[in-house]
PDB file of N, CA and C in Angstrom:
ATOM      1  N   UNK A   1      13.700 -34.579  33.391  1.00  0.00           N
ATOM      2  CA  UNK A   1      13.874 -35.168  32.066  1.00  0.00           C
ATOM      3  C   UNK A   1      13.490 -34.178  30.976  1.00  0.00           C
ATOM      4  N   UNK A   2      14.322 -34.562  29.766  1.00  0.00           N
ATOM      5  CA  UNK A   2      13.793 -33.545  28.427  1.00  0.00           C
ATOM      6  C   UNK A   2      12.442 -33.863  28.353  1.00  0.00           C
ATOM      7  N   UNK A   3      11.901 -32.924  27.658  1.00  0.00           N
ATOM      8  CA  UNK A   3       9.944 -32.468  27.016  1.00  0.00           C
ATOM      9  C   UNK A   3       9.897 -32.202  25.555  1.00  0.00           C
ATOM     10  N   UNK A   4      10.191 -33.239  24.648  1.00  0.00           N
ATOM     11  CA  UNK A   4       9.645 -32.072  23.194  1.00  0.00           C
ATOM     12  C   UNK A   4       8.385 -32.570  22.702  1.00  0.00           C
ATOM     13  N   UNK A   5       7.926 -31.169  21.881  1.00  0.00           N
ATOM     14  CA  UNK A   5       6.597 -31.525  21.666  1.00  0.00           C
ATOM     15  C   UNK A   5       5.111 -31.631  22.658  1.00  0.00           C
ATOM     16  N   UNK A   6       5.461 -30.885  23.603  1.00  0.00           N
ATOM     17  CA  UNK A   6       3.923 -31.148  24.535  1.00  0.00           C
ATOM     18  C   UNK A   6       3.763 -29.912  24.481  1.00  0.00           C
ATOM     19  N   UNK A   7       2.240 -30.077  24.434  1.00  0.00           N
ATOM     20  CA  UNK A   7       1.474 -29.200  24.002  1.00  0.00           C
ATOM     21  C   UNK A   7       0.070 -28.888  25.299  1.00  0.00           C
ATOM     22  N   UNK A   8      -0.506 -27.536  25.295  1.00  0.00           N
ATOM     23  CA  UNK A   8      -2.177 -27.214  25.838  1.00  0.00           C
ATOM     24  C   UNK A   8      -2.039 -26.406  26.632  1.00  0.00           C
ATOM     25  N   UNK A   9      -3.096 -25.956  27.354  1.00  0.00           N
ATOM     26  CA  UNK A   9      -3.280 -24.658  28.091  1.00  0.00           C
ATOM     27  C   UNK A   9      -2.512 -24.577  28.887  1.00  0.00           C
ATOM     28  N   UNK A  10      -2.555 -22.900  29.025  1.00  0.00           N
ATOM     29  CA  UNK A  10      -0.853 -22.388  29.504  1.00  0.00           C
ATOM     30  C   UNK A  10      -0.749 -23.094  30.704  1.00  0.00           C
ATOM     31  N   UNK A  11      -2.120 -22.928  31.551  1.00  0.00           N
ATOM     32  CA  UNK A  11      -2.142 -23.224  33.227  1.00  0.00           C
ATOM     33  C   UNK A  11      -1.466 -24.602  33.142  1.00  0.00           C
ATOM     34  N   UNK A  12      -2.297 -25.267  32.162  1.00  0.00           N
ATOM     35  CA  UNK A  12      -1.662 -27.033  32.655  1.00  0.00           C
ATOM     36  C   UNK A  12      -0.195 -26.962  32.390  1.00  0.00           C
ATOM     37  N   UNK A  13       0.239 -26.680  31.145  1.00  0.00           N
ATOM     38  CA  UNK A  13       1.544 -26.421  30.676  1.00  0.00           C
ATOM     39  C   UNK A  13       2.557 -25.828  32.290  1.00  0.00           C
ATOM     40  N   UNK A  14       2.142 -25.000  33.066  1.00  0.00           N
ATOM     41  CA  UNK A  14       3.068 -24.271  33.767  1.00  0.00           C
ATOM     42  C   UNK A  14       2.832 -24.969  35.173  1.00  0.00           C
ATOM     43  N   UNK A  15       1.799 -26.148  35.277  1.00  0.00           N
ATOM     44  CA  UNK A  15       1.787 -27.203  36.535  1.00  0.00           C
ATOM     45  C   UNK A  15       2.538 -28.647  35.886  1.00  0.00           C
ATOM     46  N   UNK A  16       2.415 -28.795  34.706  1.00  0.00           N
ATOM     47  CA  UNK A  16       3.204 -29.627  34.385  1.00  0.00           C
ATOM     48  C   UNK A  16       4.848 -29.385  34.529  1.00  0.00           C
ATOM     49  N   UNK A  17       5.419 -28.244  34.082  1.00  0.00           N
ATOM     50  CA  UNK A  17       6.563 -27.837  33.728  1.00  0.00           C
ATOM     51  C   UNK A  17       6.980 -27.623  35.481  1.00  0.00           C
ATOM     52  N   UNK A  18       6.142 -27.600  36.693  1.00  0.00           N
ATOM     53  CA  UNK A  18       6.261 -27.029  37.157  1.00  0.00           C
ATOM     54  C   UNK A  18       6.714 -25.452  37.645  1.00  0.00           C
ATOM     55  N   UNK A  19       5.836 -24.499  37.001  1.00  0.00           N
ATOM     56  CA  UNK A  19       6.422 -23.354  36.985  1.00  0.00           C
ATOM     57  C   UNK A  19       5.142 -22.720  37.453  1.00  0.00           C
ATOM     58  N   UNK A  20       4.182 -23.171  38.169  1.00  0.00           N
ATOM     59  CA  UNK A  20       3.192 -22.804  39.224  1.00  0.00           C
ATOM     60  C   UNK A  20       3.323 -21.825  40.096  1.00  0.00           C
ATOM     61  N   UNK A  21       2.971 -20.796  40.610  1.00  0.00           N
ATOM     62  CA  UNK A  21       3.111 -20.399  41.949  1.00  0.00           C
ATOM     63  C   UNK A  21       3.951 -21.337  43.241  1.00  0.00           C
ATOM     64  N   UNK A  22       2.580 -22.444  43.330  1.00  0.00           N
ATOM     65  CA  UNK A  22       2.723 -23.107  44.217  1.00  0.00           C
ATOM     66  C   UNK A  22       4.761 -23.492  44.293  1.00  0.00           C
ATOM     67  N   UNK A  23       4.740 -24.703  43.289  1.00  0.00           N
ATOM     68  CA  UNK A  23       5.913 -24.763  42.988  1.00  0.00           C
ATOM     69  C   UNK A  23       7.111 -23.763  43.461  1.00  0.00           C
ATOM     70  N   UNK A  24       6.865 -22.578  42.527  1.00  0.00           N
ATOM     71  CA  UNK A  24       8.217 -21.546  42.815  1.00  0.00           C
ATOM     72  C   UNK A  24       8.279 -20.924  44.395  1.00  0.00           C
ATOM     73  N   UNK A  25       7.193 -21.284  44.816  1.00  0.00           N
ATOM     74  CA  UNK A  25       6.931 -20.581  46.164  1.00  0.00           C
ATOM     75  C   UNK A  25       8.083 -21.887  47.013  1.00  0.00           C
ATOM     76  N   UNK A  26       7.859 -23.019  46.696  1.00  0.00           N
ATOM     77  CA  UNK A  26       8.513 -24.134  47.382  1.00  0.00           C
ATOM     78  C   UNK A  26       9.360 -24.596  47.415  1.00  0.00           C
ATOM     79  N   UNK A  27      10.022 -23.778  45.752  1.00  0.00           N
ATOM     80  CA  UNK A  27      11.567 -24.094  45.394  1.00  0.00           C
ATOM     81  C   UNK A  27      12.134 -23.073  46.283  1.00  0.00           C
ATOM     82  N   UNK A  28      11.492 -21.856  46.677  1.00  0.00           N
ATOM     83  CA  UNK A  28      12.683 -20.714  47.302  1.00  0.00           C
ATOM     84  C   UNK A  28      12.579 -21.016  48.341  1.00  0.00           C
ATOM     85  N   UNK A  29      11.793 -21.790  49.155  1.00  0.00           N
ATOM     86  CA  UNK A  29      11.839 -21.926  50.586  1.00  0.00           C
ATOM     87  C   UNK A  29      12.653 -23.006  50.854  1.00  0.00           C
ATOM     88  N   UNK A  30      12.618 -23.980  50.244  1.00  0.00           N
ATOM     89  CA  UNK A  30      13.850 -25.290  49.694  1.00  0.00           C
ATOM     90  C   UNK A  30      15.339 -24.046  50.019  1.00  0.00           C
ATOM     91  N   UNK A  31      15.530 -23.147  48.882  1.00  0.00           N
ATOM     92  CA  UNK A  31      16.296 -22.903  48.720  1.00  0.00           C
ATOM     93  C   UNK A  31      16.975 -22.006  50.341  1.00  0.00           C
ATOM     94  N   UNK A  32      15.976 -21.301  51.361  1.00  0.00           N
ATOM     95  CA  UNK A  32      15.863 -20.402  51.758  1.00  0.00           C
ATOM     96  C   UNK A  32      16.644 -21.283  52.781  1.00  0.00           C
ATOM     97  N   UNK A  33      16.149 -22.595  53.228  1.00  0.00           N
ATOM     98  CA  UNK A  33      16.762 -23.488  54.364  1.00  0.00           C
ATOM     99  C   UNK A  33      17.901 -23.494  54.232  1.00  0.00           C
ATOM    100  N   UNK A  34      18.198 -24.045  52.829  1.00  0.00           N
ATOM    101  CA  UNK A  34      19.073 -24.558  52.683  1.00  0.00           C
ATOM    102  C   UNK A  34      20.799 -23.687  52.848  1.00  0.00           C
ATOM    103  N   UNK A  35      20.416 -22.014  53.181  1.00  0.00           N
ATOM    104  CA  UNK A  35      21.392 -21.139  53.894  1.00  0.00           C
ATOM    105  C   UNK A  35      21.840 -21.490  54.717  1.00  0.00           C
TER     106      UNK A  35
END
């Protein structure tokens, strides 16, 4: 879903947005199967 207007520290910002390590680590392995 769209986000406007949210706001706070980068870390929370980039676990919210999902753009974590964790996350990107889980999207490429998602992606990696899915070959």
């Amino acid at each position: 879903p769209d986000r406007f207007g949210e706001s706070g520290q980068a870390d929370e910002m980039l676990e919210i947005m999902r753009l974590s390590a964790p996350h990107i680590a889980a999207a490429a392995r998602r992606a990696i199967e899915r070959k």
